[in-house]
Protein backbone atom coordinates (compact mmCIF):
# COMPACT_ATOMS: atom_id res chain seq x y z
CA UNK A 1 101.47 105.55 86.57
CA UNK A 2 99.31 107.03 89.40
CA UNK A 3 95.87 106.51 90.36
CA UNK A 4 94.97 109.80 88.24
CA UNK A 5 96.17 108.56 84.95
CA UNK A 6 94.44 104.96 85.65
CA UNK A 7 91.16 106.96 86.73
CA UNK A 8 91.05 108.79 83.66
CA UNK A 9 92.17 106.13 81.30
CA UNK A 10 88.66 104.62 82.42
CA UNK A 11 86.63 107.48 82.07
CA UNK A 12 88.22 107.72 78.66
CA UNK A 13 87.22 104.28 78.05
CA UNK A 14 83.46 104.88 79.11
CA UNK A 15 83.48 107.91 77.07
CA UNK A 16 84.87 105.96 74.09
CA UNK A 17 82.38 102.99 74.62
CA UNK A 18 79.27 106.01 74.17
CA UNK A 19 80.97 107.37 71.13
CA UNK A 20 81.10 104.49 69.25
CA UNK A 21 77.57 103.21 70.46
CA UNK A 22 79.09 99.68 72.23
CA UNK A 23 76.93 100.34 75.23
CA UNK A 24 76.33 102.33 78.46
CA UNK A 25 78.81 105.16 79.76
CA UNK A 26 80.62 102.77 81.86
CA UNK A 27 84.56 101.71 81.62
CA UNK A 28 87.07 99.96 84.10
CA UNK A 29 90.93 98.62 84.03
CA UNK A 30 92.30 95.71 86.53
CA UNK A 31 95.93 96.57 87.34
CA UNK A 32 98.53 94.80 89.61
CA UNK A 33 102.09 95.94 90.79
CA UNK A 34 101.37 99.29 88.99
CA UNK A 35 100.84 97.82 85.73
CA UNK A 36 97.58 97.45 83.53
CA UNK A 37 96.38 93.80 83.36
CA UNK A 38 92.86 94.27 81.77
CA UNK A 39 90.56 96.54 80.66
CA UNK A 40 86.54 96.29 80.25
CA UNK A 41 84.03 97.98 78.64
CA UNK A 42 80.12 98.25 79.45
CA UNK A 43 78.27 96.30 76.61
CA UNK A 44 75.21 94.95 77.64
CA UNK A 45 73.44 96.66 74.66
CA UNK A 46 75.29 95.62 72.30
CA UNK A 47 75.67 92.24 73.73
CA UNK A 48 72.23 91.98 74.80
CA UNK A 49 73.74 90.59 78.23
CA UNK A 50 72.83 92.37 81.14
CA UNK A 51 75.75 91.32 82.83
CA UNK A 52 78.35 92.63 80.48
CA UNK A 53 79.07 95.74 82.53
CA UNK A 54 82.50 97.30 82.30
CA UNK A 55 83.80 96.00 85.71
CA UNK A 56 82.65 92.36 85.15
CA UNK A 57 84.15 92.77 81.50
CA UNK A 58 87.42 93.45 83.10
CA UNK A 59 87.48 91.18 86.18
CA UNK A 60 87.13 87.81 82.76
CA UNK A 61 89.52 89.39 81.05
CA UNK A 62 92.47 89.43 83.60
CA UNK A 63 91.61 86.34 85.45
CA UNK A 64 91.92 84.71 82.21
CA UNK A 65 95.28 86.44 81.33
CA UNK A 66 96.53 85.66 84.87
CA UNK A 67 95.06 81.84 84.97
CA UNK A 68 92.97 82.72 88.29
CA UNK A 69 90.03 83.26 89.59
CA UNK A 70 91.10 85.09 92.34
CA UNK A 71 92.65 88.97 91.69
CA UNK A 72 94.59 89.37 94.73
CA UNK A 73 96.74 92.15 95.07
CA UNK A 74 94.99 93.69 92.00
CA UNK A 75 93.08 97.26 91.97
CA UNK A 76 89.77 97.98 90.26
CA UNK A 77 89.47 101.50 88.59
CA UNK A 78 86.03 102.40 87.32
CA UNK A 79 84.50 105.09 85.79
CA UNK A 80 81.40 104.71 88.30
CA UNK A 81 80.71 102.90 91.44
CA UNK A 82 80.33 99.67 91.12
CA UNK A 83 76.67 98.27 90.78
CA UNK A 84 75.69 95.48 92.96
CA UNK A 85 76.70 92.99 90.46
CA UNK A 86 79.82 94.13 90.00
CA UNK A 87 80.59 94.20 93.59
CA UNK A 88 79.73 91.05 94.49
CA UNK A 89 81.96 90.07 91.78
CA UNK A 90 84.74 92.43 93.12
CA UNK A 91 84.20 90.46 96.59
CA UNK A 92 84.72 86.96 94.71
CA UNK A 93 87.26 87.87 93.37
CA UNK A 94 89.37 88.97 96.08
CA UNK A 95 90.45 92.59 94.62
CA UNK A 96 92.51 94.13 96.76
CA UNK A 97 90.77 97.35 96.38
CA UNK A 98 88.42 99.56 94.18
CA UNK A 99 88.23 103.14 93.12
CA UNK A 100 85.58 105.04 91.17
CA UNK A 101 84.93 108.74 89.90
CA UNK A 102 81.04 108.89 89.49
CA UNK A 103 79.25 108.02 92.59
CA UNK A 104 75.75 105.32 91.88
CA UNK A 105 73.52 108.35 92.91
CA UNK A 106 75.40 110.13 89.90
CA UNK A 107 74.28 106.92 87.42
CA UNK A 108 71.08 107.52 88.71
CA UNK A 109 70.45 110.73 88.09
CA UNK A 110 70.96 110.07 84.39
CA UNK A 111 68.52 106.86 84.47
CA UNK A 112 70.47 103.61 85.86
CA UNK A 113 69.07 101.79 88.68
CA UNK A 114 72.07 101.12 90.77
CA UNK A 115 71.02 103.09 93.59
CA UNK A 116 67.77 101.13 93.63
CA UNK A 117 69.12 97.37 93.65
CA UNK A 118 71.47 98.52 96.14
CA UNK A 119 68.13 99.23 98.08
CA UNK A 120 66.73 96.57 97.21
CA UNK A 121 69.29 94.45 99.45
CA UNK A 122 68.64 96.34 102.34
CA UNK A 123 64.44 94.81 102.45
CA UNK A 124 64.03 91.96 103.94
CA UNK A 125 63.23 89.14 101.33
CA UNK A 126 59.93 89.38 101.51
CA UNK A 127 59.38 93.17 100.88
CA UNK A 128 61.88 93.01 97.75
CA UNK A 129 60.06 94.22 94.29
CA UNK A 130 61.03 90.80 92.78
CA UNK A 131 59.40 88.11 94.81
CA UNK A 132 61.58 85.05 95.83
CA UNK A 133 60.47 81.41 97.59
CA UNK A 134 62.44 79.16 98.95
CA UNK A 135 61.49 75.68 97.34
CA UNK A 136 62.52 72.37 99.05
CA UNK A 137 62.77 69.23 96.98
CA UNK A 138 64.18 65.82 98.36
CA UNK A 139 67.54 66.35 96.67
CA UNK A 140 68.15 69.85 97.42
CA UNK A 141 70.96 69.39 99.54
CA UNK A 142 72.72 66.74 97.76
CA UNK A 143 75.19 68.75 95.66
CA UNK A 144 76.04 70.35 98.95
CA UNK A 145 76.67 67.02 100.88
CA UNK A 146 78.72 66.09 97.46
CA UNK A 147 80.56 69.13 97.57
CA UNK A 148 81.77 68.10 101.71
CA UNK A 149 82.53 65.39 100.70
CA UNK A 150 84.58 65.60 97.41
CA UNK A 151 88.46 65.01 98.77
CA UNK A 152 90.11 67.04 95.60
CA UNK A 153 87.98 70.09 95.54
CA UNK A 154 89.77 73.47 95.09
CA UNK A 155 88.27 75.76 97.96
CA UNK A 156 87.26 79.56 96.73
């Protein structure tokens, strides 16, 4: 199948998702080697999860069905550019590439915010809407020294 037919088999999904009132207008399908592995579907509304988005829907879905948590050599196609969520998800797990059809200044026109969290990441900690603090306690770095030093650990 080409990139066309996988583009449009998430829109349809997205467009199916809005139909049947499941959640937001958002769809996505993993495939590897040319052949579908996963598909997701937006549902934080229905889920009440705000990180059930289409993308991270799809990423569970076929590292469970491949028995990995890394996607390499597998292609993303989404109905919409990936929020920052989804990305950083994208980036963990190793996708070998992603392709959308509505752009995030397109999802914002109609009322989603991923144009805004992606601006959010470009202020410096300090100036970010959300405030964050750094809190030290005597054990903070312990899991990391346990981490070092645990000799069977699987590296990701």
């Amino acid at each position: 199948m080409s990139q066309e037919v996988f583009m449009k088999m998430a829109v349809d999904l997205a467009l199916e998702n809005v139909l049947n009132h499941r959640g937001g207008p958002f769809g996505a399908i993993i495939v590897r080697n040319g052949r579908i592995i996963s598909i997701g579907r937006n549902q934080v509304s229905s889920k009440n999860d705000p990180t059930a988005h289409a993308e991270m829907d799809a990423i569970r879905a076929a590292c469970q069905y491949l028995n990995t948590y890394q996607l390499t050599g597998c292609e993303l196609y989404t109905s919409s550019e990936p929020c920052p969520m989804c990305l950083g998800a994208v980036y963990w797990a190793r996708l070998k590439g992603v392709y959308y059809a509505a752009s995030r200044k397109d999802a914002a026109k109609i009322g989603f915010e991923d144009d805004y969290i992606y601006h959010q990441f470009t202020l410096p900690v300090e100036q970010r809407i959300i405030p964050m603090s750094q809190i030290l306690t005597k054990n903070t770095y312990e899991p990391y020294y346990a981490w070092v030093n645990q000799p069977n650990k699987q590296q990701y």
